[in-house]
Protein backbone atom coordinates (compact mmCIF):
# COMPACT_ATOMS: atom_id res chain seq x y z
CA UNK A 1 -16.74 -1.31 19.78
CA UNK A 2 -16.33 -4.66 21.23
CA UNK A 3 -13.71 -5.35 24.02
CA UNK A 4 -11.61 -6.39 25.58
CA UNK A 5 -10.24 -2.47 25.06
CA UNK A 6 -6.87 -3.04 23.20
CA UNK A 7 -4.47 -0.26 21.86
CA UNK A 8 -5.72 2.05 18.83
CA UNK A 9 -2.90 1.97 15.54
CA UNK A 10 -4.26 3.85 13.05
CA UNK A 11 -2.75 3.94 9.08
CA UNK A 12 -3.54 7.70 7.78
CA UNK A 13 -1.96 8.85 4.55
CA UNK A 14 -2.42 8.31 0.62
CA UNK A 15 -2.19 4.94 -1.81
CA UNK A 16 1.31 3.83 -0.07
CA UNK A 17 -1.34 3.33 3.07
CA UNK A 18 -4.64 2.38 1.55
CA UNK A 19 -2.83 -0.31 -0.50
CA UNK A 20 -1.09 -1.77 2.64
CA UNK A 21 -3.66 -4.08 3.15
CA UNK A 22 -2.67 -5.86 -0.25
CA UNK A 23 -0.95 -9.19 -0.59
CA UNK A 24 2.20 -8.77 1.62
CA UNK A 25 1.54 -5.12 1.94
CA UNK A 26 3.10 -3.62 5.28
CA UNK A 27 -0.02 -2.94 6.66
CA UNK A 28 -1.41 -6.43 6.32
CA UNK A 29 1.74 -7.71 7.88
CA UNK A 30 1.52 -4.67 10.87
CA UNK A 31 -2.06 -6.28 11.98
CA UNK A 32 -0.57 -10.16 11.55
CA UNK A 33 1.62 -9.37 14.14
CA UNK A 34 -0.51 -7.61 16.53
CA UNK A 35 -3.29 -9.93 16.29
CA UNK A 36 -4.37 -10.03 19.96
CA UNK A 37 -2.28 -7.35 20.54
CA UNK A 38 -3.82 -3.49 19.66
CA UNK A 39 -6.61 -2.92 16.30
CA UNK A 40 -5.45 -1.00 13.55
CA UNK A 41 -7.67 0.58 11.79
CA UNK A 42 -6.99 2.01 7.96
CA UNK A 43 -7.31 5.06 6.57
CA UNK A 44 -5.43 4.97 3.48
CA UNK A 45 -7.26 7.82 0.12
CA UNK A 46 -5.50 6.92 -2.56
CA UNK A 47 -4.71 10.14 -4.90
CA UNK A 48 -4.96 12.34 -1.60
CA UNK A 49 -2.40 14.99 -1.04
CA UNK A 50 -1.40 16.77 2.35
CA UNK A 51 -3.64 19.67 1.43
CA UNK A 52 -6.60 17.29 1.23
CA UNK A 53 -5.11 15.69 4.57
CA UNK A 54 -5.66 18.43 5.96
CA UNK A 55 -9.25 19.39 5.20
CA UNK A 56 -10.41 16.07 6.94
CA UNK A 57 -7.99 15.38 9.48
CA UNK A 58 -10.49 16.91 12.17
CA UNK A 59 -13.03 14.28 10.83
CA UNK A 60 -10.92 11.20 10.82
CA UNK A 61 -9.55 12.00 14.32
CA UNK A 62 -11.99 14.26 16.09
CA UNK A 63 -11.02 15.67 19.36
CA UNK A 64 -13.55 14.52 21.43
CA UNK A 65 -13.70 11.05 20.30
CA UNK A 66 -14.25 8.55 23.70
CA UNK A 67 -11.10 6.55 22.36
CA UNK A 68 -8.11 8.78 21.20
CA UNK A 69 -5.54 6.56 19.00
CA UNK A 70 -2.14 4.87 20.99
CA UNK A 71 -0.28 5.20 17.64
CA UNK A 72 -1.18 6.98 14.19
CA UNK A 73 1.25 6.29 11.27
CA UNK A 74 1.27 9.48 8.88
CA UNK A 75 2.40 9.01 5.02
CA UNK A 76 1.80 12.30 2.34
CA UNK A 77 4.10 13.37 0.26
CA UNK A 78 4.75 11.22 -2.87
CA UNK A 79 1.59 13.15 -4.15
CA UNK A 80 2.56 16.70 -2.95
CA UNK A 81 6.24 16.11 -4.97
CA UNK A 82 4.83 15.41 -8.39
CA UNK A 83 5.40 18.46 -10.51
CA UNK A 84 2.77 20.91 -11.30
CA UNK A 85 0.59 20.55 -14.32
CA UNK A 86 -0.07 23.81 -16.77
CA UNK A 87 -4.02 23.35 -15.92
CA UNK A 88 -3.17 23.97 -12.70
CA UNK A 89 -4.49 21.29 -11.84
CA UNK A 90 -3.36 17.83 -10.34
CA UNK A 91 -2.22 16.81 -6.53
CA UNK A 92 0.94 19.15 -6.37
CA UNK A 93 1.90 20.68 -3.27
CA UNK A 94 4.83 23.58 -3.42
CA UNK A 95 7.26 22.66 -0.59
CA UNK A 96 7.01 25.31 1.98
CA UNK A 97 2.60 24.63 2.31
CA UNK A 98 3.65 20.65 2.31
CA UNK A 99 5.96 21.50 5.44
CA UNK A 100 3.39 23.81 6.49
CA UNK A 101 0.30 21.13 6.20
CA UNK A 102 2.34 18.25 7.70
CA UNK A 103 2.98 20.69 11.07
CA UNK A 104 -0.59 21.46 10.96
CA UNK A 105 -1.59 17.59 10.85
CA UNK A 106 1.14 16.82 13.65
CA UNK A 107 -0.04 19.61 16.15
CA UNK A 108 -4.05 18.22 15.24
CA UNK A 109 -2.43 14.77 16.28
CA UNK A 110 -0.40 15.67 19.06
CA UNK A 111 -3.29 17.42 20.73
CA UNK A 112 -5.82 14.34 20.44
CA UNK A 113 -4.53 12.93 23.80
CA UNK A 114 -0.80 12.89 26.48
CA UNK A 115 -0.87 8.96 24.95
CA UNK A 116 -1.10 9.17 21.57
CA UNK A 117 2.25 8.68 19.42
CA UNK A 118 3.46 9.27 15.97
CA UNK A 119 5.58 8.67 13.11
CA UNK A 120 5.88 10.35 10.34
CA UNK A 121 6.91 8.08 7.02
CA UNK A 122 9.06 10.08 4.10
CA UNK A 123 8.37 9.84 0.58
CA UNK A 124 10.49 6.59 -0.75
CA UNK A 125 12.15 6.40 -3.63
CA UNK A 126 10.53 5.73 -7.35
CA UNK A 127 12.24 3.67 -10.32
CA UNK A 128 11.42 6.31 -12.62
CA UNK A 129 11.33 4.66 -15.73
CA UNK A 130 8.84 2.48 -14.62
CA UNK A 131 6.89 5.45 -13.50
CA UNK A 132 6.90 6.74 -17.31
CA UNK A 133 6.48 3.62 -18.83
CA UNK A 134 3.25 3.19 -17.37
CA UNK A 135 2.21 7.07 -17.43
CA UNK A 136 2.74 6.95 -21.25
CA UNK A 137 0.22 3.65 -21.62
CA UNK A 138 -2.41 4.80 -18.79
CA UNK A 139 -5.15 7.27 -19.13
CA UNK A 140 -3.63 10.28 -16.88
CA UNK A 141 -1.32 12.97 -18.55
CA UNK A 142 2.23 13.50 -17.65
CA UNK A 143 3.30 12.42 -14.43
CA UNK A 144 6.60 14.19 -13.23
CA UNK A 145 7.22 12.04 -10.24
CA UNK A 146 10.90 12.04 -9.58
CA UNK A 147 14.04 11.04 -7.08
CA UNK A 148 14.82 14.04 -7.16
CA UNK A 149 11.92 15.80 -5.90
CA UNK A 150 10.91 12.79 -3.52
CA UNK A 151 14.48 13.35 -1.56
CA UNK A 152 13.69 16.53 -1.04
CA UNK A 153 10.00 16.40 0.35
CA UNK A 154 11.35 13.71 2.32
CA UNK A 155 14.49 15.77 3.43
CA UNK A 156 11.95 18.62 4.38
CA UNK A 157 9.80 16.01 6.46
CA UNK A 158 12.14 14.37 8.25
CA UNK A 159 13.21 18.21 8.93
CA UNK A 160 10.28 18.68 10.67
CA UNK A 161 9.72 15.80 12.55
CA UNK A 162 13.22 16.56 14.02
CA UNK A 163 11.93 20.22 14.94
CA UNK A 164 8.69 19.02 16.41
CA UNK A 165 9.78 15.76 18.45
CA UNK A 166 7.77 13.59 16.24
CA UNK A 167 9.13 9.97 15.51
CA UNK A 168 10.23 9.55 11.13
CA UNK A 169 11.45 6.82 9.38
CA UNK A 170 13.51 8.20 6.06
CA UNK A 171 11.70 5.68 3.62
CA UNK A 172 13.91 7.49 0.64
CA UNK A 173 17.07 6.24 2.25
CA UNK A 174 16.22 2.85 3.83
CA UNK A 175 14.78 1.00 0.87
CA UNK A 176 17.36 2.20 -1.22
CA UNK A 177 20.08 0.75 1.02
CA UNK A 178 19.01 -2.73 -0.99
CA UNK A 179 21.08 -3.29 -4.13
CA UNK A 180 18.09 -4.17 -5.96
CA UNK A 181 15.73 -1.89 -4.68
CA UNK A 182 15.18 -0.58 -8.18
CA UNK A 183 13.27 -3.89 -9.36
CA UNK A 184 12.30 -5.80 -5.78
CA UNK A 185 10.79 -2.80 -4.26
CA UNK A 186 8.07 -1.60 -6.56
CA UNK A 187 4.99 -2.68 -8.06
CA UNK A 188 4.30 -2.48 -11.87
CA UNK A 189 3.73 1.04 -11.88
CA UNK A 190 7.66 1.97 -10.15
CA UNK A 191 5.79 4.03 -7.52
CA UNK A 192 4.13 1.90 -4.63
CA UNK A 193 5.48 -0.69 -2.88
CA UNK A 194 6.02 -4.64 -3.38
CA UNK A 195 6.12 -7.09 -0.42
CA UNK A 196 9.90 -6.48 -0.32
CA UNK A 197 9.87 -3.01 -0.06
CA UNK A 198 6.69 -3.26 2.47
CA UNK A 199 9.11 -5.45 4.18
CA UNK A 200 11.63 -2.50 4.72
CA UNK A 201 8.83 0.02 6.11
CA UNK A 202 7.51 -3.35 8.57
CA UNK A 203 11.07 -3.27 9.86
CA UNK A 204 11.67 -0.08 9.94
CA UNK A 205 8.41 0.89 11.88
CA UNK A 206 9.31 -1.95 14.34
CA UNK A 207 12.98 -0.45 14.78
CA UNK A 208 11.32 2.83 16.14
CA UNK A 209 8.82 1.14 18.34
CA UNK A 210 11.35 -0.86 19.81
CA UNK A 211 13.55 2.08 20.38
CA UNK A 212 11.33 4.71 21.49
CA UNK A 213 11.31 5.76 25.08
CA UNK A 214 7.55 5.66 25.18
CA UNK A 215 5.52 4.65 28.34
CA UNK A 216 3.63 2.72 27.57
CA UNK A 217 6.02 0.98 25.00
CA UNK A 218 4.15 -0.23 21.69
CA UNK A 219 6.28 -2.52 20.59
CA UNK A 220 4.46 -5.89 19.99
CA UNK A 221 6.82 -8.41 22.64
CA UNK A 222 6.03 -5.66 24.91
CA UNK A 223 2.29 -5.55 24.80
CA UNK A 224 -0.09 -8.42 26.13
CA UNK A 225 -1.64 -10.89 24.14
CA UNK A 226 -5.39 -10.85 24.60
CA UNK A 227 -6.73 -14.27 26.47
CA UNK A 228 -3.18 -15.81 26.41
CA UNK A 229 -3.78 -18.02 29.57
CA UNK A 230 -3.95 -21.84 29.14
CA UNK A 231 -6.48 -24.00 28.71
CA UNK A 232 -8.22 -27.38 28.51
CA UNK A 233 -9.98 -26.58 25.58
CA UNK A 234 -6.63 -26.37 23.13
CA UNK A 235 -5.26 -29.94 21.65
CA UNK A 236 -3.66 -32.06 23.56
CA UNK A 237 -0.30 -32.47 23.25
CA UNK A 238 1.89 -35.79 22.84
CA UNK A 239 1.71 -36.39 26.56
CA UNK A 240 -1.36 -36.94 26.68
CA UNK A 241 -1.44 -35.16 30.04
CA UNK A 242 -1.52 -31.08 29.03
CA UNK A 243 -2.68 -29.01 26.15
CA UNK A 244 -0.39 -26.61 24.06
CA UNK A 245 -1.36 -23.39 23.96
CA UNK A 246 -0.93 -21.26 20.96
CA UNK A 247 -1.43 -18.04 21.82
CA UNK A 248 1.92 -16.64 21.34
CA UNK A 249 3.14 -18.43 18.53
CA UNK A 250 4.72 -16.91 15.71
CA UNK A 251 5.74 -20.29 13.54
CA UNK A 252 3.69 -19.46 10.45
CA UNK A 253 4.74 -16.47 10.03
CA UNK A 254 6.91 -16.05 7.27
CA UNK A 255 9.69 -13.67 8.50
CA UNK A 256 10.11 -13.65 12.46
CA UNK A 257 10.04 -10.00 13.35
CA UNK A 258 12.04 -9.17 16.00
């Protein structure tokens, strides 16, 4: 580790997470605006379900790690909703052991220290014809990926959360509040997520930190910026006198989260 120590986000779920990180991806836009501010570390599996969540979970958060996360962000179930294949194979999950696997993963979590926080992100919508078009041209078999059984794995998380006293943010509902969320939100494939709809789950996620009665709060205006005093060493500003210090400013960003 190097230090200063700063507050521990951590990304854990399936492709929605590992493909954050991509070109306006709402993970990449997470660590932009907590640069100086907490690491976030991701720990995105592509193709992973909540069963195989659940196999590792002890290994990407062991108990007695020295440094227990501030905030872990949780996203399975797109995966687990997908209906089952005759080879019994593939990544479905029958409701009741997807409920069942996400309590297991939130106790795991909430045990890992009195400090650590989390939020639980629903399955979002899919355009489904997208989803078909490019199942029919790719190289797996039939993929039954549906609204239908997204809103209800995301029903039956957000369920839970509620039961448990875990922070959720109903991805299924809030990106589909856009008019055009059927061709803005989506990549090629009608399943993960654009730099609009990353947008949604960026502002979303924010809306709950903000909110949250959490001490202490992790909300980035309410965390300190790492080395933020002045100094002689920045440019020199157009008196000539003082040097500008740009350690809290947000100007290139291109949206300016609140």
């Amino acid at each position: 580790m190097v230090g200063p120590p700063r507050p521990l986000f951590v990304l854990f779920g399936s492709s929605i997470v590992q493909l954050s990180y991509s070109e306006g991806g709402w993970g990449a836009t997470l660590d932009e605006i907590y640069a100086r501010k907490a690491d976030i570390l991701l720990r995105g599996y592509s193709g992973w379900n909540s069963r195989r969540a659940l196999q590792i979970v002890d290994k990407v958060f062991p108990k007695d790690a020295a440094i227990q996360p501030s905030l872990v962000i949780v996203y399975f179930g797109g995966n687990d909703s997908i209906g089952p294949h005759s080879s019994g194979l593939g990544p479905h999950v029958p409701l009741p052991e997807y409920i069942e696997n996400m309590r297991r993963i939130a106790i795991h979590l909430k045990n890992l220290s009195e400090k650590t926080r989390i939020i639980f992100l629903s399955c979002p919508p899919v355009n489904e014809e997208m989803v078909r078009e490019r199942a029919s041209s790719g190289i797996y078999s039939h993929i039954d990926r549906t609204n239908e059984a997204g809103r209800r794995y995301s029903e039956a998380c957000l369920e839970l959360c509620r039961e448990m006293d875990v922070k959720a943010i109903d991805l299924w509902t809030a990106i589909q509040k856009r008019d055009d969320w059927l061709t803005a939100c989506f990549t090629e494939d009608g399943i993960h997520l654009s730099s609009e709809g990353s947008k949604i789950v960026v502002e979303e996620i924010l809306k709950v930190l903000k909110e949250a009665e959490w001490e202490p709060c992790l909300h980035w205006k309410s965390l300190p910026t790492e080395f933020s005093e002045d100094s002689p060493y920045y440019l020199v500003t157009s008196d000539e006198k003082t040097t500008g210090n740009p350690s809290e400013r947000t100007l290139h960003w291109k949206i300016q989260w609140d």
